[in-house]
Protein backbone atom coordinates (compact mmCIF):
# COMPACT_ATOMS: atom_id res chain seq x y z
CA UNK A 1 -183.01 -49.19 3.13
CA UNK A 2 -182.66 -48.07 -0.67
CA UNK A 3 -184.22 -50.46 -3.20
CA UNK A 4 -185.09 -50.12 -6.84
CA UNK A 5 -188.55 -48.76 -6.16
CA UNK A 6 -187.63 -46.44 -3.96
CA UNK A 7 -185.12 -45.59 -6.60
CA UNK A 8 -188.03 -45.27 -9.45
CA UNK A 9 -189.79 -43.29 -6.64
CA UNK A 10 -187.03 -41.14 -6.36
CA UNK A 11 -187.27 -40.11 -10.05
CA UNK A 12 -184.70 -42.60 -11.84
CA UNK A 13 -185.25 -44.38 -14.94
CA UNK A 14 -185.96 -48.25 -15.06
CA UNK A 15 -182.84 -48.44 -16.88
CA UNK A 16 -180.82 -46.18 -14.48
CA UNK A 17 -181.64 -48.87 -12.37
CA UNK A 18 -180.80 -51.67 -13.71
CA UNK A 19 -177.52 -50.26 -14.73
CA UNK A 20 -176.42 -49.27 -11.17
CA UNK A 21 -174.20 -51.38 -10.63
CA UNK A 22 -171.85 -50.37 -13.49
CA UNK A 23 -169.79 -47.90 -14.27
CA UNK A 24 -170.38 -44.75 -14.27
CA UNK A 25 -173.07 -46.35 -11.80
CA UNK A 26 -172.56 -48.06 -7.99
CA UNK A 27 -169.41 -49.31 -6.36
CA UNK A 28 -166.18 -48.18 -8.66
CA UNK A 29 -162.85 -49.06 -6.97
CA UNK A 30 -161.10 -49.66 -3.76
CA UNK A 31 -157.50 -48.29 -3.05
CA UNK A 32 -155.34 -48.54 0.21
CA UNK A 33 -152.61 -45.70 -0.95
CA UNK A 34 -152.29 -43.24 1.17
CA UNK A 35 -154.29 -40.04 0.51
CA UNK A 36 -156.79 -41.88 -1.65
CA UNK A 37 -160.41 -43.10 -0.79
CA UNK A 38 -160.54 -46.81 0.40
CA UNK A 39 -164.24 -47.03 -1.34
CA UNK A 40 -165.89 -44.53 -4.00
CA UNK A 41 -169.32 -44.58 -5.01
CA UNK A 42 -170.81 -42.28 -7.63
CA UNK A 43 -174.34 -41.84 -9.07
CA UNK A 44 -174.04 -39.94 -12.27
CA UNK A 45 -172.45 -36.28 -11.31
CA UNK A 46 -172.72 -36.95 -7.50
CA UNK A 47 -169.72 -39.20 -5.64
CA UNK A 48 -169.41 -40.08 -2.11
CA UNK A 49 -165.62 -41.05 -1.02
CA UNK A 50 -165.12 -43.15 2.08
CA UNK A 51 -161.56 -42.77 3.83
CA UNK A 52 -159.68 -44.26 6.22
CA UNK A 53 -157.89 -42.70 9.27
CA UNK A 54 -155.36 -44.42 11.97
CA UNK A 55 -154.12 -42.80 15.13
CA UNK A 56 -152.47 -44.24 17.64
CA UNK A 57 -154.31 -45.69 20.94
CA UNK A 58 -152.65 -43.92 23.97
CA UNK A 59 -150.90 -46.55 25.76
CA UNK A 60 -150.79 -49.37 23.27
CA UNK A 61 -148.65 -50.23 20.05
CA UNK A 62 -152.28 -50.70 18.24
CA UNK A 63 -153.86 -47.76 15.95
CA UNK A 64 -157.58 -47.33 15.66
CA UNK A 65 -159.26 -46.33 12.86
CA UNK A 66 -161.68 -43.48 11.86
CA UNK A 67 -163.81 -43.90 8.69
CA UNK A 68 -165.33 -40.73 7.27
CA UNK A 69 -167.23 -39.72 4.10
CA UNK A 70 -167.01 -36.78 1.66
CA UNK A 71 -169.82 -35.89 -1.20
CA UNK A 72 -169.10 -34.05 -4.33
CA UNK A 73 -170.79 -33.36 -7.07
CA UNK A 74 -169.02 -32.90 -10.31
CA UNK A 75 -169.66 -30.24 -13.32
CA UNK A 76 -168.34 -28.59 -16.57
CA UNK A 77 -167.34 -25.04 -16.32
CA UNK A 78 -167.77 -22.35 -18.30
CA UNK A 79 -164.56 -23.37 -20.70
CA UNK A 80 -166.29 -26.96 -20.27
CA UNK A 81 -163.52 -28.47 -18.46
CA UNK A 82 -164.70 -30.74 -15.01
CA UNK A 83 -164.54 -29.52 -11.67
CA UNK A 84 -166.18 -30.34 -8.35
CA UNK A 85 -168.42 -28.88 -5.69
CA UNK A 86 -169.75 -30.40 -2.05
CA UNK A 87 -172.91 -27.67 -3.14
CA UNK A 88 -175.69 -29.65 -4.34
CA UNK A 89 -178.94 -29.14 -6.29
CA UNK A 90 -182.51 -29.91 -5.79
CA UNK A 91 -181.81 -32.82 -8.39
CA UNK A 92 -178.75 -34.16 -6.76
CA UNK A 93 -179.94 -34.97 -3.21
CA UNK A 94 -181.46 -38.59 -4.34
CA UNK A 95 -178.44 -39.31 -6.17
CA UNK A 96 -176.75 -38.16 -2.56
CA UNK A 97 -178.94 -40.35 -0.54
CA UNK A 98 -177.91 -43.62 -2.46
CA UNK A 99 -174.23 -42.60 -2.77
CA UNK A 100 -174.27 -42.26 1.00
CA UNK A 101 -176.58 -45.13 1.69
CA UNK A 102 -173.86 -47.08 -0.10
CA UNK A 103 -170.84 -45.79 2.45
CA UNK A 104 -173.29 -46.42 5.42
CA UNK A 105 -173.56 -50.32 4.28
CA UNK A 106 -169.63 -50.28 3.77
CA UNK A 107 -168.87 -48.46 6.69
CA UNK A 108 -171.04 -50.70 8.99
CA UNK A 109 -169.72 -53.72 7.87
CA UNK A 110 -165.91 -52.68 7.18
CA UNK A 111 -163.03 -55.08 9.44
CA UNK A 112 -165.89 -57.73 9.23
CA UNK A 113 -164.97 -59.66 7.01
C-alpha cells in the first residue's frame, strides 16, 4: 500500500504530498460518456485512465463488464505544444506506481458501492 512516506521515500517533496489530492495532483474526474475514462488519475506529467467495457453474457439479456487501465505520460515538443507517450523515464515510474496504485483501489472496489 502507498502512503506518504513511502511517497517521501520515493523522492517527492513534503509538499507534493500534501498537495496530492488536488489538482494537478490525485483523483481528477469521473465521466460515463462513451469513449471517455470512467476515473483519471494523474501525478504531475504521468496519468493513468481507467475504462469501462460491456459485452454481452452469452445466453442472458445481462452485460458484464471489463475494467482496464492505460498510462501516459505527457510532454512538450519541440514547437512546445503537449503531446503524450505510454514510454516512460527513470523519473516517471514512482509517479506510475501511485497513478496505478490509485486504479487498483478503484478497480477493486468499483459496483461496491
Amino acid at each position: 500500500m502507498i502512503n506518504n512516506q513511502n511517497l517521501i521515500s520515493f523522492g517527492f517533496t513534503s509538499e507534493e504530498v500534501k498537495n496530492m489530492g488536488q489538482h494537478p495532483l490525485g483523483e481528477l474526474k469521473m465521466s460515463e460518456e462513451k469513449n471517455k475514462p470512467i476515473q483519471v488519475y494523474r501525478l504531475g506529467n504521468v496519468s493513468a485512465s481507467v475504462w469501462k467495457n460491456e459485452f454481452p453474457i452469452k445466453g442472458t439479456e445481462e452485460k458484464g463488464v471489463n475494467l482496464s487501465v492505460t498510462l501516459q505520460r505527457s510532454y512538450k515538443d519541440k514547437d512546445g505544444n503537449w503531446a503524450n507517450s505510454d514510454t516512460l523515464n527513470r523519473d516517471d515510474l514512482p509517479k506510475a506506481i501511485v497513478v496505478m496504485q490509485q486504479c487498483y483501489t478503484f478497480i477493486f472496489g468499483y459496483g461496491k458501492e
